[in-house]
Protein backbone atom coordinates (compact mmCIF):
# COMPACT_ATOMS: atom_id res chain seq x y z
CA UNK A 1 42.37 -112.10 18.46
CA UNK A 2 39.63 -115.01 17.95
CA UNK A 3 37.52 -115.18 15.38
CA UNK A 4 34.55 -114.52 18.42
CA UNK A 5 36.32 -111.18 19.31
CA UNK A 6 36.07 -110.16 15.53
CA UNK A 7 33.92 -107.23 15.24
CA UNK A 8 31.21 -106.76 12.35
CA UNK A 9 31.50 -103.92 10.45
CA UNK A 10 28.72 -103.01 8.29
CA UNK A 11 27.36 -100.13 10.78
CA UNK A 12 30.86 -98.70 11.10
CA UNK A 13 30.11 -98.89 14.90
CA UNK A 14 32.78 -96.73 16.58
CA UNK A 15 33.40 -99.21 19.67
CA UNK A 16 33.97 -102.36 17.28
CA UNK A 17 35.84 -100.29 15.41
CA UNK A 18 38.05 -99.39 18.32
CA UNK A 19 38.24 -103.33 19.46
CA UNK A 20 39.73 -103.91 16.19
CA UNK A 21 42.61 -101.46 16.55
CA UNK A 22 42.82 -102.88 20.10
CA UNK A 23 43.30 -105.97 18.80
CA UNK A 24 46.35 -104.96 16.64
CA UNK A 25 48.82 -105.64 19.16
CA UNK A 26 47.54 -109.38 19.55
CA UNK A 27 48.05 -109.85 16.41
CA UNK A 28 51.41 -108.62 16.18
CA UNK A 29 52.63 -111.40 18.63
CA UNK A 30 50.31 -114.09 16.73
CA UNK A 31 53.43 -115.39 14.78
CA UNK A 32 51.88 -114.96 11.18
CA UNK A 33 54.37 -112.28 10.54
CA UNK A 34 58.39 -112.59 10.79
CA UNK A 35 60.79 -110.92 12.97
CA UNK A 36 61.30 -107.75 11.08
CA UNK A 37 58.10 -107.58 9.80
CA UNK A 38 56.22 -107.48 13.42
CA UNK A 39 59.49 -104.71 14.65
CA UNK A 40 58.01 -102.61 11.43
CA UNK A 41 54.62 -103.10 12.36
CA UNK A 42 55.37 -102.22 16.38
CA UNK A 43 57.19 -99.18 15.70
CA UNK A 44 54.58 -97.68 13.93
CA UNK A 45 52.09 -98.51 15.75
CA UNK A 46 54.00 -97.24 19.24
CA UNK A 47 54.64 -94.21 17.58
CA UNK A 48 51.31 -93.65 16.27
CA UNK A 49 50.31 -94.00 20.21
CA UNK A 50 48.63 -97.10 20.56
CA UNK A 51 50.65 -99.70 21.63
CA UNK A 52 51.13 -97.06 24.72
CA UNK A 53 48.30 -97.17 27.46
CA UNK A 54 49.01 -93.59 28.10
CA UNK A 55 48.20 -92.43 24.50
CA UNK A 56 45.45 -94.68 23.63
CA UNK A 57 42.73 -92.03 24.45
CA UNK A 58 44.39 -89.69 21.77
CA UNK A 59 44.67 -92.34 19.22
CA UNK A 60 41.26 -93.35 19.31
CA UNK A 61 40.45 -89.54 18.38
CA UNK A 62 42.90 -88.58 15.44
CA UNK A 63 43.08 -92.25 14.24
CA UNK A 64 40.17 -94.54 14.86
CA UNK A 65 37.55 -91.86 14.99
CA UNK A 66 38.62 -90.15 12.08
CA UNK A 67 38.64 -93.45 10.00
CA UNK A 68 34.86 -93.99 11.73
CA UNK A 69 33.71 -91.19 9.85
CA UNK A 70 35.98 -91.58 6.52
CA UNK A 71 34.84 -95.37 6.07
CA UNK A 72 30.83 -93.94 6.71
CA UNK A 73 31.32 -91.59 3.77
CA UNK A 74 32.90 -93.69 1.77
CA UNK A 75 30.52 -96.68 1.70
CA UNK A 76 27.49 -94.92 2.15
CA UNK A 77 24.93 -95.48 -0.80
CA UNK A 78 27.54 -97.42 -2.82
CA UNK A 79 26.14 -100.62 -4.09
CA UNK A 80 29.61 -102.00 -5.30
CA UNK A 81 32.26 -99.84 -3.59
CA UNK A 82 35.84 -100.18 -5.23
CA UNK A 83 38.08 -98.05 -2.65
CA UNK A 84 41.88 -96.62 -3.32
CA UNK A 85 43.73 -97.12 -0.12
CA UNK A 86 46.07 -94.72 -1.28
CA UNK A 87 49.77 -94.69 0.57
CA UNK A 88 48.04 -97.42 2.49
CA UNK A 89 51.01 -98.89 4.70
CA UNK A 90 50.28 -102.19 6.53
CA UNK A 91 47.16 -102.07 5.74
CA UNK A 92 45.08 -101.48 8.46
CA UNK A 93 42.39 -99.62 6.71
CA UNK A 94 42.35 -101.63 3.89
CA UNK A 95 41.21 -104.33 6.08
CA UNK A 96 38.67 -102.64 8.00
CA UNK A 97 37.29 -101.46 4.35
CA UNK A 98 37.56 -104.97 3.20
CA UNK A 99 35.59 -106.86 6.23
CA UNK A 100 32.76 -104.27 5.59
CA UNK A 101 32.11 -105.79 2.00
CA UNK A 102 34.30 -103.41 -0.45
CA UNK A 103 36.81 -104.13 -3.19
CA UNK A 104 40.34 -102.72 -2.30
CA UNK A 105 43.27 -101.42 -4.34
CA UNK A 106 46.29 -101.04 -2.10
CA UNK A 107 48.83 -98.87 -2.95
CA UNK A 108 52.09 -98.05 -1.27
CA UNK A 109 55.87 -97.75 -2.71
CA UNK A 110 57.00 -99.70 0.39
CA UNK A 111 57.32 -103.36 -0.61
CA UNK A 112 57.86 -104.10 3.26
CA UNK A 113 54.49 -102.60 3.92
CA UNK A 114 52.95 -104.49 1.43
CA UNK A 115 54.17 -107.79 2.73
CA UNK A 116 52.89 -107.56 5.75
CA UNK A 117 49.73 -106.70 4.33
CA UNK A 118 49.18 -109.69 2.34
CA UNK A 119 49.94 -111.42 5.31
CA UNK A 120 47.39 -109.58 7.83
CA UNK A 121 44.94 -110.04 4.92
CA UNK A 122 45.16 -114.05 4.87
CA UNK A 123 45.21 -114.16 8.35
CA UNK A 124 41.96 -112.13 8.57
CA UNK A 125 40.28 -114.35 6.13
CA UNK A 126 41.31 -117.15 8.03
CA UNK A 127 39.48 -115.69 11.42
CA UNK A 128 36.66 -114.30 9.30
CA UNK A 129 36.32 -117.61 6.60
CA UNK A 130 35.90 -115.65 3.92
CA UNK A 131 37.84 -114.18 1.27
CA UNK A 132 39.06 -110.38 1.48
CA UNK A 133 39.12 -108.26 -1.59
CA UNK A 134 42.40 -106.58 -1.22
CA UNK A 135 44.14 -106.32 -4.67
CA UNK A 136 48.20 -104.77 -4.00
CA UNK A 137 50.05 -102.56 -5.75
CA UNK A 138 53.68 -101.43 -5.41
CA UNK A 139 53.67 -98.47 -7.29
CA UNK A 140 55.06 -94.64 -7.47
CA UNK A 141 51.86 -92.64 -6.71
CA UNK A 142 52.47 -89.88 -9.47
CA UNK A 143 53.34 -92.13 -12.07
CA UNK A 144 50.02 -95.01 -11.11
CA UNK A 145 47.91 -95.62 -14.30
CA UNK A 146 45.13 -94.99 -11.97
CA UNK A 147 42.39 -95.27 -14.94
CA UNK A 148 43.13 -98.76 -15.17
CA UNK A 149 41.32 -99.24 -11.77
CA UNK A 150 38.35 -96.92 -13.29
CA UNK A 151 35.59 -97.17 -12.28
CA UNK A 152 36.75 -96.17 -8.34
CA UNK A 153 34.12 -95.62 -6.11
CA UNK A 154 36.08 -93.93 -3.32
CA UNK A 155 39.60 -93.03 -1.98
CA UNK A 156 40.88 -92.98 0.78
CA UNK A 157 44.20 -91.38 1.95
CA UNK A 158 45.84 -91.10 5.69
CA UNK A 159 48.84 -88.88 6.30
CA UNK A 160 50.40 -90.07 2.68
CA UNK A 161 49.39 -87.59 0.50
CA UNK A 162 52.05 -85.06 2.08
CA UNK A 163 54.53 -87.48 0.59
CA UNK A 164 53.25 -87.68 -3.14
CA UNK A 165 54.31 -84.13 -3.91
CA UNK A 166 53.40 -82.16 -6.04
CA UNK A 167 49.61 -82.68 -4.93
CA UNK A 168 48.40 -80.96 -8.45
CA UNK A 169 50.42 -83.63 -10.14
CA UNK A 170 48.53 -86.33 -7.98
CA UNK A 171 45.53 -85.56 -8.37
CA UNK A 172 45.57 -84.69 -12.08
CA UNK A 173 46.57 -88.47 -12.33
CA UNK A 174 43.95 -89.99 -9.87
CA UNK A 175 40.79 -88.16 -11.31
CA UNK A 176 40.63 -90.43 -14.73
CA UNK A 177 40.00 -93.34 -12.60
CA UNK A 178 37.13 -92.10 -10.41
CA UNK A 179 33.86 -92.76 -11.15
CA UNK A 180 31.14 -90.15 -11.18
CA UNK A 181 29.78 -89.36 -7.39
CA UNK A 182 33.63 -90.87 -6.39
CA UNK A 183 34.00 -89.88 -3.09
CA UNK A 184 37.29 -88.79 -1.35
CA UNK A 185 38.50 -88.53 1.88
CA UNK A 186 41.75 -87.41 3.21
CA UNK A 187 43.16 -87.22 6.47
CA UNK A 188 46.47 -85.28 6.42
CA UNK A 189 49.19 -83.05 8.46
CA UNK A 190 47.90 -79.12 8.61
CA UNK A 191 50.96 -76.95 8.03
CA UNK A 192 48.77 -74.05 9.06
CA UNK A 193 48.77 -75.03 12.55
CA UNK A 194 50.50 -73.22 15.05
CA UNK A 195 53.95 -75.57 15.43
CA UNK A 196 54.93 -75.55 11.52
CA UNK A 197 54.60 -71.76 11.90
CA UNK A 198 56.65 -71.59 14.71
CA UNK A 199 59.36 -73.98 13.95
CA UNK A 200 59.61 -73.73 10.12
CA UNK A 201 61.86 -76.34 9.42
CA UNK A 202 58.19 -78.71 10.40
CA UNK A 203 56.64 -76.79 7.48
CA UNK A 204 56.02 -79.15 4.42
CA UNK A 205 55.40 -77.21 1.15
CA UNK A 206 52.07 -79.17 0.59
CA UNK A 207 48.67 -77.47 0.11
CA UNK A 208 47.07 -76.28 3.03
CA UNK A 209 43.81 -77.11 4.12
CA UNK A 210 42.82 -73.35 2.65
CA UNK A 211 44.35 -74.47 -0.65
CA UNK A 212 43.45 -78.39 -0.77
CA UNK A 213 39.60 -76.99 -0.47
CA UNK A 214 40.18 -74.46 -3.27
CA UNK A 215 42.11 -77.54 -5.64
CA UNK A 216 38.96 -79.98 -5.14
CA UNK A 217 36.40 -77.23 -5.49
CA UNK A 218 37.96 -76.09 -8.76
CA UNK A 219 38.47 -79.50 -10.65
CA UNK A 220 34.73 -80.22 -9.47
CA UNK A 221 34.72 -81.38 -6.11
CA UNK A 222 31.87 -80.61 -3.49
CA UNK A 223 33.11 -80.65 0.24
CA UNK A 224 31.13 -82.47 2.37
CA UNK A 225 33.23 -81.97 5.81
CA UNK A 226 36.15 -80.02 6.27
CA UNK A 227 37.48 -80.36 10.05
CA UNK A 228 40.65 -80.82 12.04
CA UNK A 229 41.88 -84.33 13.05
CA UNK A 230 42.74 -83.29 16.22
CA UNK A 231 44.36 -80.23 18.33
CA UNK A 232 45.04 -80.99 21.87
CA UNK A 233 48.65 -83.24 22.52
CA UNK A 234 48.35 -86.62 24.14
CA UNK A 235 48.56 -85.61 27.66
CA UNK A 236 45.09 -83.87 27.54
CA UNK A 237 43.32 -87.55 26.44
CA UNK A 238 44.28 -88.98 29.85
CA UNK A 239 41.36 -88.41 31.77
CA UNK A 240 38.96 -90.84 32.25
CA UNK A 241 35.87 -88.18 31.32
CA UNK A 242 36.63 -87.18 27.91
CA UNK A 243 33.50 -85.32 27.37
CA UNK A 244 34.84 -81.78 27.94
CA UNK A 245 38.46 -82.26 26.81
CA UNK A 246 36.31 -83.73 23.52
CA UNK A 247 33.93 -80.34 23.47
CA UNK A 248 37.45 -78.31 23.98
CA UNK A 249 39.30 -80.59 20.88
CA UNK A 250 36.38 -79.69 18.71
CA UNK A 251 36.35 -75.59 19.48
CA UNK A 252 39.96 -75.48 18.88
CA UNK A 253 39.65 -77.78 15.39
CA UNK A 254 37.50 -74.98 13.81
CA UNK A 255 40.04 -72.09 13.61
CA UNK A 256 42.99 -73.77 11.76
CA UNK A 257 45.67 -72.49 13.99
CA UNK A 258 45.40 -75.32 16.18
CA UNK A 259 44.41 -78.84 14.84
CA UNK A 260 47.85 -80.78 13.45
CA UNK A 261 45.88 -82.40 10.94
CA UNK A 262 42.86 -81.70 9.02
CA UNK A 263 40.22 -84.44 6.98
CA UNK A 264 38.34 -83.13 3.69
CA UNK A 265 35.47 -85.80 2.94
CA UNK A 266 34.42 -84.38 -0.79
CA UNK A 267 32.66 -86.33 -4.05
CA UNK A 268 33.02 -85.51 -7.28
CA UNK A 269 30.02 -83.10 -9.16
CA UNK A 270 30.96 -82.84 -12.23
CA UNK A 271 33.43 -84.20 -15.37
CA UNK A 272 37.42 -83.42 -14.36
CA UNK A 273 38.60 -80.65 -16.96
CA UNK A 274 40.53 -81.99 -19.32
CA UNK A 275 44.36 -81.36 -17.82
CA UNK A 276 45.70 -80.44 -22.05
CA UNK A 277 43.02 -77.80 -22.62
């Protein structure tokens, strides 16, 4: 990726966006990272589907699409955004957030992860020639003294808060930290669908999307969007017209049985209760 190929971000324009995740796998052979740190970065990014020509199509919907509208909501109307990346891996997002003008708090528990981000992040400010405000923390998420990062702005949160269980306990330690109007957004498995029914063992015991709704709404949340990520497998995105396999995805994404994953986008109304009353 050259620094003429970098897209600008303060529109959240889908297609840049898009050119920027196609530019991952330039990057990964641009020899700013080491040996194990590019294999790390590879894997995921094969398995996620878009290192693979074949699966690109369905990336661009569950990953890049769904960040589209997450980053939107996030930065819209916020003056001086302060965004949690929260679980936020390589990084990837926290860049994106970064380039379109916020202060970032990355959090992950994998100091691997977190290595390679501070690496993507000075080579980014190297192609953009400007400083990125990406601050890193290694860090158990239930244990974070998030209101020492007060006042956040946003959070954001993709297919990580599964892992910080139990979700209660998360989000009775996140709250102090947000700022009033904090906006959240939260893209995450759906163990509702039809595949963790059928084949428990797949089943997480996290909150469903039924139950994460409920949770926000009752420590003073208002949902703003409550869809699924995406229903139909990879084999569906192939074809080159996407518009009806897009208008099919979106039918299917409104009855929870089918969507794997599910995104809340939600701000805060009102003071959180105070958790020792």
């Amino acid at each position: 990726m050259t620094r003429g190929r970098l897209p600008a971000f303060g529109q959240w324009d889908p297609q840049a966006t898009w050119h920027f995740y196609l530019g991952i796998s330039d990057e990964i052979e641009s020899g700013h990272l080491d040996s194990g740190e590019r294999e790390h970065m590879a894997r995921y990014y094969a398995e996620a589907g878009l290192l693979r020509a074949y699966r690109r199509p369905y990336f661009r919907q569950h990953f890049c699409a769904t960040f589209v509208r997450a980053g939107r909501f996030l930065l819209d109307g916020a003056p001086q955004p302060h965004i949690l990346d929260l679980g936020c891996g390589c990084g990837t997002q926290s860049l994106l957030l970064a380039l379109a003008g916020a202060r970032v708090t990355a959090l992950d528990r994998d100091p691997l992860a977190l290595r390679i981000l501070e690496k993507r992040k000075r080579y980014y400010e190297e192609l953009v020639g400007r400083s990125l405000d990406i601050r890193l923390h290694a860090a158990d998420a239930l244990t974070f003294p998030y209101v020492d990062l007060a006042p956040l702005t946003g959070v954001y949160s993709m297919f990580a808060l599964n892992m910080m269980q139990p979700t209660s306990s998360l989000m009775s330690a996140l709250t102090p930290g947000l700022a009033p109007g904090a906006r959240l957004a939260v893209l995450d498995g759906n163990n509702q669908a039809w595949l963790p029914r059928l084949y428990p063992p797949r089943r997480r015991r996290v909150w469903s999307p039924t139950e994460f709704r409920r949770e926000l709404e009752a420590i003073g949340f208002r949902i703003h969007e409550h869809v699924g990520g995406v229903a139909l497998p990879p084999f569906f995105w192939v074809s080159g017209d996407w518009r009806p396999v897009r208008a099919l995805d979106a039918q299917l994404c409104k009855n929870w049985l089918f969507p794997i994953s599910h995104q809340i986008l939600a701000e805060l109304q009102r003071p959180v209760p105070n958790q020792a009353e």
